[in-house]
PDB file of N, CA and C in Angstrom:
ATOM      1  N   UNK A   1      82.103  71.490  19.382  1.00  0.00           N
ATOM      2  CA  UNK A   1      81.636  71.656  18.022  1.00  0.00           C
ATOM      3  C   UNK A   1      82.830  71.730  17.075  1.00  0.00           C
ATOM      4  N   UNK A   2      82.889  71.018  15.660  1.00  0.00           N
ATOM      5  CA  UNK A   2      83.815  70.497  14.732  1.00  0.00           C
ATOM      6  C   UNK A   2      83.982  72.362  14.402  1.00  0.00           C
ATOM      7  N   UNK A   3      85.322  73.105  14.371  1.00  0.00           N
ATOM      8  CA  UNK A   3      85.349  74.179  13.830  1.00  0.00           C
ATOM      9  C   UNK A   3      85.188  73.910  12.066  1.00  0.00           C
ATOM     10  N   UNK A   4      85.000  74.876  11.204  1.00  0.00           N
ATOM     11  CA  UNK A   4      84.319  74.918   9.656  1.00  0.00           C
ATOM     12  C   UNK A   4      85.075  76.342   9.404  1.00  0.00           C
ATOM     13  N   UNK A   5      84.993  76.379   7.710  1.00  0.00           N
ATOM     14  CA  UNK A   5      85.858  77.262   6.781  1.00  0.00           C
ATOM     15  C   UNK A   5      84.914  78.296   7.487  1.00  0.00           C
ATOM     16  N   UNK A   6      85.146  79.421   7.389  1.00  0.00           N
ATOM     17  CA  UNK A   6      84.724  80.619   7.821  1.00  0.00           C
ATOM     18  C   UNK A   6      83.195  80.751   6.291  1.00  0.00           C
ATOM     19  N   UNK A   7      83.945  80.644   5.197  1.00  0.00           N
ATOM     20  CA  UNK A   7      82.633  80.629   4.015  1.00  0.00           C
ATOM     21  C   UNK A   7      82.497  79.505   3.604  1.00  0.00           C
ATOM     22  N   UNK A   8      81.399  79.137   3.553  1.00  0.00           N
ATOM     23  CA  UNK A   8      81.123  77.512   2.612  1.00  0.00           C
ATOM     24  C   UNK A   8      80.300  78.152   1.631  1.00  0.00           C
ATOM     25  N   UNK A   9      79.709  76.994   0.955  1.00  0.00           N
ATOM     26  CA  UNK A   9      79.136  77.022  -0.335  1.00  0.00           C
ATOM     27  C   UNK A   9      78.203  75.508  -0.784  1.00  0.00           C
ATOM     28  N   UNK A  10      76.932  75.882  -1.210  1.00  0.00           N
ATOM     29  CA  UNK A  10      76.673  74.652  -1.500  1.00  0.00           C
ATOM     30  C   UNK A  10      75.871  75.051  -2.819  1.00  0.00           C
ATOM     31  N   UNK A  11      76.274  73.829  -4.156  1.00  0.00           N
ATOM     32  CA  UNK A  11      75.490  73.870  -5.159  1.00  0.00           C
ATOM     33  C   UNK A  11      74.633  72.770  -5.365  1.00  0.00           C
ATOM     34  N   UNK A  12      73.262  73.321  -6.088  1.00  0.00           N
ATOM     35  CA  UNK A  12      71.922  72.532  -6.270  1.00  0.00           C
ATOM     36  C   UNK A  12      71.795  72.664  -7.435  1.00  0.00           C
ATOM     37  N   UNK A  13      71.556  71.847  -8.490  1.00  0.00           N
ATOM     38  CA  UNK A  13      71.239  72.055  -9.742  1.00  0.00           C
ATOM     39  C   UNK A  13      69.830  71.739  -9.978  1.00  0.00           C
ATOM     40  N   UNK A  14      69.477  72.516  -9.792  1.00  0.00           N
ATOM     41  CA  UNK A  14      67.748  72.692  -9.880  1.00  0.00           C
ATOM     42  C   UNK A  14      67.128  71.996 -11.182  1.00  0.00           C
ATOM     43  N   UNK A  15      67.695  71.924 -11.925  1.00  0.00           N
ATOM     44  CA  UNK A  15      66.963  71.431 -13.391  1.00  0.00           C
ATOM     45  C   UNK A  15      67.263  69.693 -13.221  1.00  0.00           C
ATOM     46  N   UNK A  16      68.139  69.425 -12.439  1.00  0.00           N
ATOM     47  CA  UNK A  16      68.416  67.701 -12.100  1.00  0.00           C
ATOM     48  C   UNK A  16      67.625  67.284 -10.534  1.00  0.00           C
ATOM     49  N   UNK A  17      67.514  68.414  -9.971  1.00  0.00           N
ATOM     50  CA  UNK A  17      67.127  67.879  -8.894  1.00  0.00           C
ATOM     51  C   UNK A  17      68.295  67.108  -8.091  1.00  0.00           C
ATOM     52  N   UNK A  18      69.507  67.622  -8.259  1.00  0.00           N
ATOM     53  CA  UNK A  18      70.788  67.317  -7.864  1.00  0.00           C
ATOM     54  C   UNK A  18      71.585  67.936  -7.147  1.00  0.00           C
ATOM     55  N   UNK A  19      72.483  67.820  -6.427  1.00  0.00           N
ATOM     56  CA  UNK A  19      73.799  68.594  -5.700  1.00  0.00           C
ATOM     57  C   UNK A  19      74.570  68.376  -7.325  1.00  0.00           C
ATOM     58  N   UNK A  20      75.424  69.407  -7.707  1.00  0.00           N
ATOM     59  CA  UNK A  20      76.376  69.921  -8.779  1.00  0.00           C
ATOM     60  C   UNK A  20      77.646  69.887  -7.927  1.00  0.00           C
ATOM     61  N   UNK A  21      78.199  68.213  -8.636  1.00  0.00           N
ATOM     62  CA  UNK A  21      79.609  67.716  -7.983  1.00  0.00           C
ATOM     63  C   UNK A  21      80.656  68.386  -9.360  1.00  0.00           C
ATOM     64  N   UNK A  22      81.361  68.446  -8.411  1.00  0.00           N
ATOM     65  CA  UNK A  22      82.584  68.713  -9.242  1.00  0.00           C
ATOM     66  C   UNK A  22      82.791  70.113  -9.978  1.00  0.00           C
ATOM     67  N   UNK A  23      82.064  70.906  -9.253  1.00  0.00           N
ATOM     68  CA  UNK A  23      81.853  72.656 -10.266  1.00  0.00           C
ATOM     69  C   UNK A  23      83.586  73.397  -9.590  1.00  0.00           C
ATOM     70  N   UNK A  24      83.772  73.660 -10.375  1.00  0.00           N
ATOM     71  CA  UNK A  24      85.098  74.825  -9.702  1.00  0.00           C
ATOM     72  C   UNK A  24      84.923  76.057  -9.549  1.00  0.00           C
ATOM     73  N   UNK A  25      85.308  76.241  -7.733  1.00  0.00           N
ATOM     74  CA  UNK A  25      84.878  77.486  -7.311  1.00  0.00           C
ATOM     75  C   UNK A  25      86.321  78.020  -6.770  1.00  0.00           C
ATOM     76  N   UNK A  26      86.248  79.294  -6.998  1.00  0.00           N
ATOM     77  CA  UNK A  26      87.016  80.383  -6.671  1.00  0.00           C
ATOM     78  C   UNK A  26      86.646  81.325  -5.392  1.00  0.00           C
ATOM     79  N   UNK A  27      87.722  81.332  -4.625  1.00  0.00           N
ATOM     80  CA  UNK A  27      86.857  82.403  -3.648  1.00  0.00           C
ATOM     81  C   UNK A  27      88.326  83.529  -3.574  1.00  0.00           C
ATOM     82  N   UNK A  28      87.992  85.288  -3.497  1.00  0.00           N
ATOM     83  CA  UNK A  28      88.788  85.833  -4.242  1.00  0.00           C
ATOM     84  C   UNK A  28      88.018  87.009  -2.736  1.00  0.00           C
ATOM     85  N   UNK A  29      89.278  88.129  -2.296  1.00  0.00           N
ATOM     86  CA  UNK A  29      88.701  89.397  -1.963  1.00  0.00           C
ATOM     87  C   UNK A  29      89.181  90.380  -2.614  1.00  0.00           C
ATOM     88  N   UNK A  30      88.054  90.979  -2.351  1.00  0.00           N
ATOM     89  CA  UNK A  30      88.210  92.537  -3.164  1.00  0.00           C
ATOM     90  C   UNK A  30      89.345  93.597  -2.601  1.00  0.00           C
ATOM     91  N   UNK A  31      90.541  93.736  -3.088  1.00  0.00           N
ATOM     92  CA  UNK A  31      91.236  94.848  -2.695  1.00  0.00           C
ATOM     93  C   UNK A  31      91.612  96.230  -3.230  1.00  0.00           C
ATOM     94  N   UNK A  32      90.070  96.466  -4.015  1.00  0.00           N
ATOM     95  CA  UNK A  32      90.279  97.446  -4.170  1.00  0.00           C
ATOM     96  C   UNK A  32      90.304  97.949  -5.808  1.00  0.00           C
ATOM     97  N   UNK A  33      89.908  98.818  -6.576  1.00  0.00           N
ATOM     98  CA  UNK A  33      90.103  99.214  -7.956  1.00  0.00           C
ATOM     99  C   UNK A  33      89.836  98.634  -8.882  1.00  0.00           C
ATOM    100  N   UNK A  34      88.668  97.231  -8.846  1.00  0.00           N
ATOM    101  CA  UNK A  34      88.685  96.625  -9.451  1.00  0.00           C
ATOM    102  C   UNK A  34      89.380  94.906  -9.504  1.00  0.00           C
ATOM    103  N   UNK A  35      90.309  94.871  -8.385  1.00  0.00           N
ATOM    104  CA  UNK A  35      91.322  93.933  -8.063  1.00  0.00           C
ATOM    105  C   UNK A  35      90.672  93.467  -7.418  1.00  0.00           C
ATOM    106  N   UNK A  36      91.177  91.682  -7.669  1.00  0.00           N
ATOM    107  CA  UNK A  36      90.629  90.764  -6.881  1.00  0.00           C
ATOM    108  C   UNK A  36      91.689  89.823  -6.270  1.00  0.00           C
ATOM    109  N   UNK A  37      91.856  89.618  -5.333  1.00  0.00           N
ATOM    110  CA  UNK A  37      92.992  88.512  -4.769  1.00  0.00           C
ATOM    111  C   UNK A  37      92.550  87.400  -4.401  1.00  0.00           C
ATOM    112  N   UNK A  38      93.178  86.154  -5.371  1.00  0.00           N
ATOM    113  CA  UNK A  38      92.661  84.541  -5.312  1.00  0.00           C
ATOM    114  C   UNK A  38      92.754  84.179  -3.617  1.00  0.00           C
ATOM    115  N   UNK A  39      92.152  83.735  -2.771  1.00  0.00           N
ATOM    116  CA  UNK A  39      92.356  83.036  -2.074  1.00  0.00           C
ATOM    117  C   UNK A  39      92.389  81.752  -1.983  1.00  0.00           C
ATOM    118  N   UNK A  40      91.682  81.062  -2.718  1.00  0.00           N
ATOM    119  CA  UNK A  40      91.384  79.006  -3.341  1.00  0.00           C
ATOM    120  C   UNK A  40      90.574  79.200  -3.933  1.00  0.00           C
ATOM    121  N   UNK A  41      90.955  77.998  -4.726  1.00  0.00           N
ATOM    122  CA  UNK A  41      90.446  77.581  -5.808  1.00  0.00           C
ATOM    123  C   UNK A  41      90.454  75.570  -5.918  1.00  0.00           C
ATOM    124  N   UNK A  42      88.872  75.359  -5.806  1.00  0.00           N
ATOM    125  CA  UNK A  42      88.725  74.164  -5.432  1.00  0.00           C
ATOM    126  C   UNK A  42      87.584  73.889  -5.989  1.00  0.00           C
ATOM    127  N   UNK A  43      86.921  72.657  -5.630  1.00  0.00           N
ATOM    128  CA  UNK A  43      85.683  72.034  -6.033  1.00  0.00           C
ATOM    129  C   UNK A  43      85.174  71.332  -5.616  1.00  0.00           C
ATOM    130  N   UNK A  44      83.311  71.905  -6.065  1.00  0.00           N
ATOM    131  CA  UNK A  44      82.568  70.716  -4.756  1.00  0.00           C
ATOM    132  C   UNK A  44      82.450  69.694  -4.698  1.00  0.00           C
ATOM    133  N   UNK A  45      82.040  69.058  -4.198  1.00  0.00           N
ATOM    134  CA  UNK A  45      82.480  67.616  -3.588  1.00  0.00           C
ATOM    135  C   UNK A  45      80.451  66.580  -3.891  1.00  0.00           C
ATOM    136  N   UNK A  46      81.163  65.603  -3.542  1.00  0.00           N
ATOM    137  CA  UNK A  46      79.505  64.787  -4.538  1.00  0.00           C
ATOM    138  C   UNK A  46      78.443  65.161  -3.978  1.00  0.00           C
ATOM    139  N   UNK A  47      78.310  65.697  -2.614  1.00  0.00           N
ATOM    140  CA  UNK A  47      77.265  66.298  -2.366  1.00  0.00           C
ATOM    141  C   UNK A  47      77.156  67.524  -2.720  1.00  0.00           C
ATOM    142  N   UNK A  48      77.979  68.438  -3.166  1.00  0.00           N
ATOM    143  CA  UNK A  48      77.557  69.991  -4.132  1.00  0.00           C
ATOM    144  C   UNK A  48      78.125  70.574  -3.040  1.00  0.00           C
ATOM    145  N   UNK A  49      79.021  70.182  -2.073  1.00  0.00           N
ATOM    146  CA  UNK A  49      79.273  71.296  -1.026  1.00  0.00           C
ATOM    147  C   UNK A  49      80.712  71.748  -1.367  1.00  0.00           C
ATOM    148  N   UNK A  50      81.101  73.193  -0.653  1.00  0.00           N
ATOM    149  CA  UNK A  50      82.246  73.088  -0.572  1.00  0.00           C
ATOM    150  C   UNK A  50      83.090  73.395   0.706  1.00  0.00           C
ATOM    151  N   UNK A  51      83.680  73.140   1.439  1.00  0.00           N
ATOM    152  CA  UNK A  51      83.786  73.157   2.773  1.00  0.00           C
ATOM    153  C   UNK A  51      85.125  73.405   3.058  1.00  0.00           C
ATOM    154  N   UNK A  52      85.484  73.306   2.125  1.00  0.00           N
ATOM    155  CA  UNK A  52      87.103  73.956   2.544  1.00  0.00           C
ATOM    156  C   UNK A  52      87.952  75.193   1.934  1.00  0.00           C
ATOM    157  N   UNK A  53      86.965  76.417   1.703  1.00  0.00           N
ATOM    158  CA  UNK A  53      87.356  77.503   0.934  1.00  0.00           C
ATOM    159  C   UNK A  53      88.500  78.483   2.117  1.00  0.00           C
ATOM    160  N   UNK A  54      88.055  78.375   3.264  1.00  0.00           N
ATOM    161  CA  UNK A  54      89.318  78.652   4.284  1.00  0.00           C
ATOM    162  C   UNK A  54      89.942  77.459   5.686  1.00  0.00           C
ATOM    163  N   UNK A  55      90.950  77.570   5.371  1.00  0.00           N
ATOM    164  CA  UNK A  55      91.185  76.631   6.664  1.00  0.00           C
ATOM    165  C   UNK A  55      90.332  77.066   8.014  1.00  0.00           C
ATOM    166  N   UNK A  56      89.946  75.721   8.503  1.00  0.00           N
ATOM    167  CA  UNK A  56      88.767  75.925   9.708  1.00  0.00           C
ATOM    168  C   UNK A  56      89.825  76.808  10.681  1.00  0.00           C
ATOM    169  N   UNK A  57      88.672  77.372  11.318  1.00  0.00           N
ATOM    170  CA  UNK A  57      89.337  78.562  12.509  1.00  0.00           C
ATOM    171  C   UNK A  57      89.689  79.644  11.902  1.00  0.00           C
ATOM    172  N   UNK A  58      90.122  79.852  10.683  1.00  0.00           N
ATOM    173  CA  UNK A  58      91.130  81.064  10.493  1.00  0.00           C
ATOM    174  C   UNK A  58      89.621  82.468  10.631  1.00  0.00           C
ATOM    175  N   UNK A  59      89.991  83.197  10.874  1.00  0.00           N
ATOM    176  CA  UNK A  59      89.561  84.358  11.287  1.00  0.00           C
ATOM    177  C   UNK A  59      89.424  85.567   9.663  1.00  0.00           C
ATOM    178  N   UNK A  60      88.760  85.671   8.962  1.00  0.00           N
ATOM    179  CA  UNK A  60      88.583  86.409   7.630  1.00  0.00           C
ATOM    180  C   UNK A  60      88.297  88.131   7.891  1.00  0.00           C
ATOM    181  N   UNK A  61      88.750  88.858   7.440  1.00  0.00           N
ATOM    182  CA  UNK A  61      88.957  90.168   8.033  1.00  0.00           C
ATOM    183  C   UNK A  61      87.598  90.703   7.557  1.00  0.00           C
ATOM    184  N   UNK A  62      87.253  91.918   7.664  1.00  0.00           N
ATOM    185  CA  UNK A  62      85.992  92.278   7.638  1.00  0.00           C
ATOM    186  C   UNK A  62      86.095  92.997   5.736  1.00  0.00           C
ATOM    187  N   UNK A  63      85.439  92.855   4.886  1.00  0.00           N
ATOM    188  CA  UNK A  63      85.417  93.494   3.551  1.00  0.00           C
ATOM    189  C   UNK A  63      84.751  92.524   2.364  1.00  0.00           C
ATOM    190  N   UNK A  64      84.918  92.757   1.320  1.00  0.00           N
ATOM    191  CA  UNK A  64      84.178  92.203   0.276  1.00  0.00           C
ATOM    192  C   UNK A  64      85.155  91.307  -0.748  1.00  0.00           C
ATOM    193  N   UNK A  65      84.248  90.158  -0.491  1.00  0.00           N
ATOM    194  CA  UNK A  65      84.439  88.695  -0.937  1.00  0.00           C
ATOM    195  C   UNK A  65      83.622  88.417  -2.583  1.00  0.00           C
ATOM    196  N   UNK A  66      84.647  87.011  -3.346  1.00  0.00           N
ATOM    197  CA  UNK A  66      83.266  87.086  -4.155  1.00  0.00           C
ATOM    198  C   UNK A  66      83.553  85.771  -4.308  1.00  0.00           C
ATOM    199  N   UNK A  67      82.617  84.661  -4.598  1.00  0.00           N
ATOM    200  CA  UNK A  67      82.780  83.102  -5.080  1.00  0.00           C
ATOM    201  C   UNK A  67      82.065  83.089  -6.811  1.00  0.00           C
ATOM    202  N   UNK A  68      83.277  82.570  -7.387  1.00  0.00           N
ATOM    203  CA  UNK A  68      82.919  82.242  -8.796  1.00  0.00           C
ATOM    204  C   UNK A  68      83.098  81.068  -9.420  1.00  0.00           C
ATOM    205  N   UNK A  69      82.141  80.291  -9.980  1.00  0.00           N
ATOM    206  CA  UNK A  69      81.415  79.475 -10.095  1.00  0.00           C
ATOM    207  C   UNK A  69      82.031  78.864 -11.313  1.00  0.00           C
ATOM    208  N   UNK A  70      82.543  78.072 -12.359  1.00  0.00           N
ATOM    209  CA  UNK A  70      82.711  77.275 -13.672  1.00  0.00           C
ATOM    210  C   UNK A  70      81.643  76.935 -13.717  1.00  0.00           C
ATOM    211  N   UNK A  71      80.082  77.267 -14.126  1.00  0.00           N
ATOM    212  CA  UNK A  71      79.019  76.681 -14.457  1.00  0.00           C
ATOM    213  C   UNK A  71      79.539  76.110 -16.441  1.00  0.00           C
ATOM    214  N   UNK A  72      79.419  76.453 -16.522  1.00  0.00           N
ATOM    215  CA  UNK A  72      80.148  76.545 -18.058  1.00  0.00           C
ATOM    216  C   UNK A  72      80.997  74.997 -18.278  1.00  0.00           C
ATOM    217  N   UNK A  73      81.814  74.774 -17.647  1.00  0.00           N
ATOM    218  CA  UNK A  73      82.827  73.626 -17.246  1.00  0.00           C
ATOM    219  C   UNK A  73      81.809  72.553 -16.778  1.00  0.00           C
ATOM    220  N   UNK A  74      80.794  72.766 -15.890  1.00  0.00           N
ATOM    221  CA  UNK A  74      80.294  71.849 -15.528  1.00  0.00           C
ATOM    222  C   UNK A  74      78.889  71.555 -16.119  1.00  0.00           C
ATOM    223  N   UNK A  75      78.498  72.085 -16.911  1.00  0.00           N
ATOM    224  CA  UNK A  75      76.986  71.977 -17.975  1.00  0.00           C
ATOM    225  C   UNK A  75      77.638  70.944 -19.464  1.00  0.00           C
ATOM    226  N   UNK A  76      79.417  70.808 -19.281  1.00  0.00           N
ATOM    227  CA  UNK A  76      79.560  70.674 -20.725  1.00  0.00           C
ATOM    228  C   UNK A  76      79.820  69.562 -20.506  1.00  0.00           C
ATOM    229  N   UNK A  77      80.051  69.516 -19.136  1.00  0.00           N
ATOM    230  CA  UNK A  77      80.222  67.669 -18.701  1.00  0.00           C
ATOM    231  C   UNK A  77      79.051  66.963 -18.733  1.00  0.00           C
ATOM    232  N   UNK A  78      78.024  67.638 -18.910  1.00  0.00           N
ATOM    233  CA  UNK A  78      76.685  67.158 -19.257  1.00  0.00           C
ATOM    234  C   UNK A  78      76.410  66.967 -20.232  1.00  0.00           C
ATOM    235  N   UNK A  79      76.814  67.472 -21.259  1.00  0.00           N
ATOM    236  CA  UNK A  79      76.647  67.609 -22.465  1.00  0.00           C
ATOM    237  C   UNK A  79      75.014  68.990 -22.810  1.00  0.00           C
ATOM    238  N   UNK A  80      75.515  69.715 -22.148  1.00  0.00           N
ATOM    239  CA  UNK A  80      73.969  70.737 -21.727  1.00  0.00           C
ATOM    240  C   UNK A  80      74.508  71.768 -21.704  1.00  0.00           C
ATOM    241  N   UNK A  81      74.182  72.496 -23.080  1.00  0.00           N
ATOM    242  CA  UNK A  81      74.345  74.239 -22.901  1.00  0.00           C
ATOM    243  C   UNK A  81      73.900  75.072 -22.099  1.00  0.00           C
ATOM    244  N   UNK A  82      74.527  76.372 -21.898  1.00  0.00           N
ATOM    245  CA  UNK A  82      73.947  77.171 -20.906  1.00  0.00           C
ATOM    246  C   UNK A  82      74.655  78.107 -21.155  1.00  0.00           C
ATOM    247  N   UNK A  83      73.512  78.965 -21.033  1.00  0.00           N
ATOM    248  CA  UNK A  83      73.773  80.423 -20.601  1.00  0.00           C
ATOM    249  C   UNK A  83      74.748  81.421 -19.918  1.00  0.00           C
ATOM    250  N   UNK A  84      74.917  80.971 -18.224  1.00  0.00           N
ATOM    251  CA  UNK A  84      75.951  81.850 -17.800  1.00  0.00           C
ATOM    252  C   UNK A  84      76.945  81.318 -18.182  1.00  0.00           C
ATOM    253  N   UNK A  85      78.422  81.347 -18.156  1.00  0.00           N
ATOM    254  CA  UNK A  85      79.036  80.340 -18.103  1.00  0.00           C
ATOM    255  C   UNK A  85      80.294  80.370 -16.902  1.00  0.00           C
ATOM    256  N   UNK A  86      79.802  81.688 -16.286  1.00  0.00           N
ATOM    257  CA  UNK A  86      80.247  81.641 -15.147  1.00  0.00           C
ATOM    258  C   UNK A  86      79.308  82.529 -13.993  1.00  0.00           C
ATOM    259  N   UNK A  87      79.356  82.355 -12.801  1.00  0.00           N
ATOM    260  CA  UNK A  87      78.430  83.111 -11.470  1.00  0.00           C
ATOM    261  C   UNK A  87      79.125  83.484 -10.962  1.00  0.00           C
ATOM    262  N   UNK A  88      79.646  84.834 -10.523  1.00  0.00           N
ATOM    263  CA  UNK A  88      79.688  85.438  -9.636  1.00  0.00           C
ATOM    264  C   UNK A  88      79.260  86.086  -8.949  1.00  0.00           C
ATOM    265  N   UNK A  89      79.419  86.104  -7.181  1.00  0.00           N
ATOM    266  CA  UNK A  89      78.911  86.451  -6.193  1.00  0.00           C
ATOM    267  C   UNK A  89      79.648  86.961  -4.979  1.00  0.00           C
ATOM    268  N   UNK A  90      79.331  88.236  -5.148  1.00  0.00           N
ATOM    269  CA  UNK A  90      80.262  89.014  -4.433  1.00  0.00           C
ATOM    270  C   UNK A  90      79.176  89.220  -3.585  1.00  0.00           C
ATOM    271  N   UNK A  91      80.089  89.360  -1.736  1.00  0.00           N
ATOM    272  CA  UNK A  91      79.252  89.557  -0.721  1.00  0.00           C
ATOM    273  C   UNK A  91      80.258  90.238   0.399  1.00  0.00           C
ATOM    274  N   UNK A  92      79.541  90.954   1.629  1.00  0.00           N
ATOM    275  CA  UNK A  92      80.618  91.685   2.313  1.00  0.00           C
ATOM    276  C   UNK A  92      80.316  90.766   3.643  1.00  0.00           C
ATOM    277  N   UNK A  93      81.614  90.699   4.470  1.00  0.00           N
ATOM    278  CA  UNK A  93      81.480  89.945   5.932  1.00  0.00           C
ATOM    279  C   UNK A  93      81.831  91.355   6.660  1.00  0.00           C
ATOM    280  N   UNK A  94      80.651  92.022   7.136  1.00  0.00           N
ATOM    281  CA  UNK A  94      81.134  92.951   8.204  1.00  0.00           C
ATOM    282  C   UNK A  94      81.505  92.519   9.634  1.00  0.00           C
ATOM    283  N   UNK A  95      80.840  91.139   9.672  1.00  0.00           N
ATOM    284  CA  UNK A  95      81.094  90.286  10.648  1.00  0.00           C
ATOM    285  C   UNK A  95      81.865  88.791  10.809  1.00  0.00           C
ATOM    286  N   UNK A  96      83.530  89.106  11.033  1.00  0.00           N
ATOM    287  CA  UNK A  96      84.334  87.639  10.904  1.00  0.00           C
ATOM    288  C   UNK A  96      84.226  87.080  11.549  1.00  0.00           C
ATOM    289  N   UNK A  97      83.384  86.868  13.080  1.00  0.00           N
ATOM    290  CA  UNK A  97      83.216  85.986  13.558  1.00  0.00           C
ATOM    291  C   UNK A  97      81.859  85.333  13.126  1.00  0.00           C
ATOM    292  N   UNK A  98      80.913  85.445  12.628  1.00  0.00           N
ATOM    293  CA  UNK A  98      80.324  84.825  11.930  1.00  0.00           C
ATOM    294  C   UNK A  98      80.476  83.456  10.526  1.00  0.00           C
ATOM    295  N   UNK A  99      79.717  82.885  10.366  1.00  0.00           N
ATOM    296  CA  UNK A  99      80.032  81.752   9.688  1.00  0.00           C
ATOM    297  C   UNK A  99      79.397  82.621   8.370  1.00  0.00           C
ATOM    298  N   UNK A 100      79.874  82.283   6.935  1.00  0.00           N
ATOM    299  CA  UNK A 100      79.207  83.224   5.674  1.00  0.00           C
ATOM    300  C   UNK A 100      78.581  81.331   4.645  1.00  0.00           C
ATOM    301  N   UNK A 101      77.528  80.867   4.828  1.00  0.00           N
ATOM    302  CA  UNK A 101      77.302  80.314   4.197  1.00  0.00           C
ATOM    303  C   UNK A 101      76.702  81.021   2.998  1.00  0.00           C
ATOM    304  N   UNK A 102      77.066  80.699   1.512  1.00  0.00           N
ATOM    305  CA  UNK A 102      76.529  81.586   0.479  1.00  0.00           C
ATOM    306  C   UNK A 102      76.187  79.923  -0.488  1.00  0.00           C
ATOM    307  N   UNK A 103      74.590  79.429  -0.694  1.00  0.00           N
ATOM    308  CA  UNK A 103      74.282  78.380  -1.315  1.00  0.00           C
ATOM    309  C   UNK A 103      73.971  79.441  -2.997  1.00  0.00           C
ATOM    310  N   UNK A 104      74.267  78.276  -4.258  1.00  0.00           N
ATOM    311  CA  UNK A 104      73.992  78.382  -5.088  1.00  0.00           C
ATOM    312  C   UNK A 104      72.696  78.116  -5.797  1.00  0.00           C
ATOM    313  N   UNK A 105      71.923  78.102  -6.415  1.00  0.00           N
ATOM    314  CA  UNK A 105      70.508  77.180  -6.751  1.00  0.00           C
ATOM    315  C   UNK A 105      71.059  77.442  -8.391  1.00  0.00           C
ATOM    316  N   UNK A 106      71.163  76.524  -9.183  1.00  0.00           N
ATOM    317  CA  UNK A 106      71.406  76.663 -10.473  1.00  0.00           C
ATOM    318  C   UNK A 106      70.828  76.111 -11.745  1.00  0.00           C
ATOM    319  N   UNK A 107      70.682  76.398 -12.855  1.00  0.00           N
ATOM    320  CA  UNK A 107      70.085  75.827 -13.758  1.00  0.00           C
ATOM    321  C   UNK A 107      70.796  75.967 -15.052  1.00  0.00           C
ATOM    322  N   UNK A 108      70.716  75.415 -15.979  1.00  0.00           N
ATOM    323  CA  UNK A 108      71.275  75.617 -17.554  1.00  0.00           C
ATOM    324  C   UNK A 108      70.995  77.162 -17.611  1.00  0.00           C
ATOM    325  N   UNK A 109      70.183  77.875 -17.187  1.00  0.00           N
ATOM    326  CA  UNK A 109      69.664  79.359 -17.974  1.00  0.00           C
ATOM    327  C   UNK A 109      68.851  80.313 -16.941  1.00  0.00           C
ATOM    328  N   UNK A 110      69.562  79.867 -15.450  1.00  0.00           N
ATOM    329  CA  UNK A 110      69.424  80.806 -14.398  1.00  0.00           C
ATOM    330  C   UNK A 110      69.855  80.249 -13.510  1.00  0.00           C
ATOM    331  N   UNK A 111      69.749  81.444 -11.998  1.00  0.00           N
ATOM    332  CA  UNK A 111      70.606  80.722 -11.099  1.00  0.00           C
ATOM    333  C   UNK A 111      69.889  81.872  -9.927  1.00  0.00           C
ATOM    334  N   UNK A 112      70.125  81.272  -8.462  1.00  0.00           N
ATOM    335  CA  UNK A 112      70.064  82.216  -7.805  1.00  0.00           C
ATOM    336  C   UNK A 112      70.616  82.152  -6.201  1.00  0.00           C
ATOM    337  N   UNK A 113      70.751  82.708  -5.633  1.00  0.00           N
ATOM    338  CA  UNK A 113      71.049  82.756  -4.077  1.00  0.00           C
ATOM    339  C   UNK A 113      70.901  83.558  -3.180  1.00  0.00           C
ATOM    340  N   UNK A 114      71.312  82.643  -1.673  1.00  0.00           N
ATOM    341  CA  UNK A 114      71.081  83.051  -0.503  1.00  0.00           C
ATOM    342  C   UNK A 114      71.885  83.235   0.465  1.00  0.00           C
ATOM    343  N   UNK A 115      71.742  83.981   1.515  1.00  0.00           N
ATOM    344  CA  UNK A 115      72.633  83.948   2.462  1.00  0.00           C
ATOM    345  C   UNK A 115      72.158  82.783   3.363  1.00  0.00           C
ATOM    346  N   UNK A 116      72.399  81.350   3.510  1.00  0.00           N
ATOM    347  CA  UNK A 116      72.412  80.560   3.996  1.00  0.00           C
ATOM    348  C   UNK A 116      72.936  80.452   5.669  1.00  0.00           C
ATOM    349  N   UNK A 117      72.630  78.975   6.619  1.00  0.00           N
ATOM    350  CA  UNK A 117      73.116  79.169   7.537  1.00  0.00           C
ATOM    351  C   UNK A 117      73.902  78.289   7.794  1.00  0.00           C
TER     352      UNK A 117
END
């Protein structure tokens, strides 16, 4: 089996009935006080995925993660206002050997998610 980033991500733009190419995502852990430490910063790809937020194999320690979203950046490439203009989603991996798929579902003026598989 092909090893994969420890977290992926996939965006759906619900109001197109589309995968949301090209959104810029951040994936950042929490260390503490308010502090967040960048880990990458990249973007999804034409199918709305993102698949390379950690190099495959690497092992992610156990604590709290968050992926944040440029919805804002990518509604204006539409020419389509919106609301958030950014998503964040903070989540904890108590378990690093596990895979953390976290999908987006998005719209001009809501959004929502799941713990995916």
């Amino acid at each position: 089996m092909k090893e994969r980033s420890p977290v992926t991500t996939h965006i759906l733009d619900t109001s197109r009935g589309k995968a949301a190419a090209g959104v810029e995502v951040i994936l950042e852990k929490w260390i503490g006080t308010d502090t967040w430490d960048e880990m990458r910063r990249t973007a999804s790809n034409a199918d709305g995925r993102v698949e390379d937020l950690v190099a495959p194999g690497t092992r992610l320690d156990r604590g709290i993660y968050r992926l944040t979203f440029d919805t804002q950046a990518y509604f204006r490439g539409l020419n389509t206002a919106c609301f958030y203009p950014h998503v964040k989603i903070a989540f904890e991996i108590t378990n690093p050997e596990e895979h953390h798929h976290v999908p987006l579902l998005l719209s001009a003026f809501g959004y929502s998610t799941y713990r995916g598989t």
